[in-house]
C-alpha atoms as a PDB file:
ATOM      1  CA  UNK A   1      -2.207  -3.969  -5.710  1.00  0.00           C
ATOM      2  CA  UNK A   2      -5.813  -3.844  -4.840  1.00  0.00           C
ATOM      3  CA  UNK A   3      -8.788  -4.181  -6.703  1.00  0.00           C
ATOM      4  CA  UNK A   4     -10.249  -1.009  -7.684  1.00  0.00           C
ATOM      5  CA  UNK A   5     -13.861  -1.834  -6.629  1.00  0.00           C
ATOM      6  CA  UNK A   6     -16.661  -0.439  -9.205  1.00  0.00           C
ATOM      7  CA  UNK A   7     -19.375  -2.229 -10.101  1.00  0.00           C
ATOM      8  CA  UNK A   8     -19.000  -3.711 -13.319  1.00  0.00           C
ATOM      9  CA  UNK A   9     -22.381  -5.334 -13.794  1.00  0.00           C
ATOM     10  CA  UNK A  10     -25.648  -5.005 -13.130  1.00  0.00           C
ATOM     11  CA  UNK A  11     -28.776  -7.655 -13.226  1.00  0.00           C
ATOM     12  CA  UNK A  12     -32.340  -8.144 -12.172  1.00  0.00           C
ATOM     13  CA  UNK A  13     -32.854  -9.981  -9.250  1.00  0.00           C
ATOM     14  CA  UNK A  14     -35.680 -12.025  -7.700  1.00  0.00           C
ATOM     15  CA  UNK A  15     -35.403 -12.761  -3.798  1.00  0.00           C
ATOM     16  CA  UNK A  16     -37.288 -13.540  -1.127  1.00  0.00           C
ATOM     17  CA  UNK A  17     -38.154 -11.210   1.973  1.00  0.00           C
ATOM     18  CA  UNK A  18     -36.055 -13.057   4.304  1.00  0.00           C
ATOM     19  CA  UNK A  19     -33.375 -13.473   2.272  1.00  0.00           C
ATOM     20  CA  UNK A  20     -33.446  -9.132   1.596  1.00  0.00           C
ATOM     21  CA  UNK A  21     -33.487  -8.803   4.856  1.00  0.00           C
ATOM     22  CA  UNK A  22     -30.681 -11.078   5.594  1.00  0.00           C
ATOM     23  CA  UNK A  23     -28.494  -9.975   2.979  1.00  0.00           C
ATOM     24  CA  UNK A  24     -29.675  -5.675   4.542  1.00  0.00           C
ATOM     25  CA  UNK A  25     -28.728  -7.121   8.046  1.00  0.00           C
ATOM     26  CA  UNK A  26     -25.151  -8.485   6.857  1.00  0.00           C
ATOM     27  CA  UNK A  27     -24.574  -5.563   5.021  1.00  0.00           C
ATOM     28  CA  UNK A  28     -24.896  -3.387   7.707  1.00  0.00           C
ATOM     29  CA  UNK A  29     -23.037  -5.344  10.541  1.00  0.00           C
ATOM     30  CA  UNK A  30     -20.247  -5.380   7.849  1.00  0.00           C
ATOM     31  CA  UNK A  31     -20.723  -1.374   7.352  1.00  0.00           C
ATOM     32  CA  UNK A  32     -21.484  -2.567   3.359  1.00  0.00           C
ATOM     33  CA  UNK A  33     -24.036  -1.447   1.135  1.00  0.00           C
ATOM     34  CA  UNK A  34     -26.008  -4.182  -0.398  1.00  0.00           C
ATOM     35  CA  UNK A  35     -24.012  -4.357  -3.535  1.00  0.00           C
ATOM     36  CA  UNK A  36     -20.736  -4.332  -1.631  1.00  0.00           C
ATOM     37  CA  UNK A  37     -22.382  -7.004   0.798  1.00  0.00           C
ATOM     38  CA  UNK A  38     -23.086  -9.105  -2.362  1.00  0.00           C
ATOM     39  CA  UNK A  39     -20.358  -8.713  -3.930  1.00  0.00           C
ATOM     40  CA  UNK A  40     -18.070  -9.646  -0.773  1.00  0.00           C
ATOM     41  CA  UNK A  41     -19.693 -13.154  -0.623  1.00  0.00           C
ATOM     42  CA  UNK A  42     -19.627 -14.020  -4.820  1.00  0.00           C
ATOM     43  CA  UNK A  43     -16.099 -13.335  -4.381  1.00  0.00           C
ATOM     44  CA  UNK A  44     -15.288 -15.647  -1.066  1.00  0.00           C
ATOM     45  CA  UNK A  45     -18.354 -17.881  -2.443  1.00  0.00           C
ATOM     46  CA  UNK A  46     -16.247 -20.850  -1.107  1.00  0.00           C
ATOM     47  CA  UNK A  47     -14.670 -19.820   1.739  1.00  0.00           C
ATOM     48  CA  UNK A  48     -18.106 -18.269   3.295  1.00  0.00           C
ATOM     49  CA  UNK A  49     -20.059 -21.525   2.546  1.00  0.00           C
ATOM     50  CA  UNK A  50     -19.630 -24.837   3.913  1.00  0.00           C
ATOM     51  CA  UNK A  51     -20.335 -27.146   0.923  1.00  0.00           C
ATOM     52  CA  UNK A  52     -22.021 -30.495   2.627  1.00  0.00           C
ATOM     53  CA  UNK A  53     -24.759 -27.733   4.153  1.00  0.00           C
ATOM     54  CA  UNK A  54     -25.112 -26.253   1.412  1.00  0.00           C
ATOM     55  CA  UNK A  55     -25.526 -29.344  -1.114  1.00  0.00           C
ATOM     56  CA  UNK A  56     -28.431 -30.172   1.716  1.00  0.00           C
ATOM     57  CA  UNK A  57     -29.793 -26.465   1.740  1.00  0.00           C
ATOM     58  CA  UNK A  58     -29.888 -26.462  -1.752  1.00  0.00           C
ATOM     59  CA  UNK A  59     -31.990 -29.306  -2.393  1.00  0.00           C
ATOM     60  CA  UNK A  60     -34.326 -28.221  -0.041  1.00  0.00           C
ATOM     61  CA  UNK A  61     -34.728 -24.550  -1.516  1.00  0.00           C
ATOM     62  CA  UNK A  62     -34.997 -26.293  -5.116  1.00  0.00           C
ATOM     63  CA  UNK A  63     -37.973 -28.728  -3.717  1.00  0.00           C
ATOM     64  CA  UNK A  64     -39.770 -25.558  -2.067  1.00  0.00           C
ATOM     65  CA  UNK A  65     -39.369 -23.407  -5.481  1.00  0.00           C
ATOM     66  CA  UNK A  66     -42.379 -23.858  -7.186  1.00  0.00           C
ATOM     67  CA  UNK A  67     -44.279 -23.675  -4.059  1.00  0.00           C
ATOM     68  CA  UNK A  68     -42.771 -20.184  -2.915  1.00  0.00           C
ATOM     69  CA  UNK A  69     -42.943 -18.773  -6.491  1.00  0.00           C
ATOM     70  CA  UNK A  70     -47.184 -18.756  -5.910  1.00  0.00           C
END
């Protein structure tokens, strides 16, 4: 049986302009809204990522934080 999609949850988010305008591009080549969009890649988190890149990517985003948050 499939799951009934509503959105259970909502939260304040911070992100950047590229990656709101990565995350609107996605959603629309998928035909998603944003939510939908975002809630399509939590779900196949590990099957959308590719976990040596994004070990790398990660450290690099953490070691530009402070810098971006100015």
């Amino acid at each position: 049986m499939p799951k009934r999609f509503r959105l259970t949850r909502r939260f304040p988010v911070s992100m950047t302009e590229d990656g709101y305008r990565r995350l609107k591009r996605f959603a629309t080549e998928a035909g998603l809204d944003e939510g939908e969009a975002l809630s399509f890649l939590f779900e196949h988190f590990d099957s959308v990522t590719d976990g040596d890149t994004l070990t790398h990517r990660l450290r690099v985003f953490n070691a530009e934080l402070d810098s971006r948050k100015r």
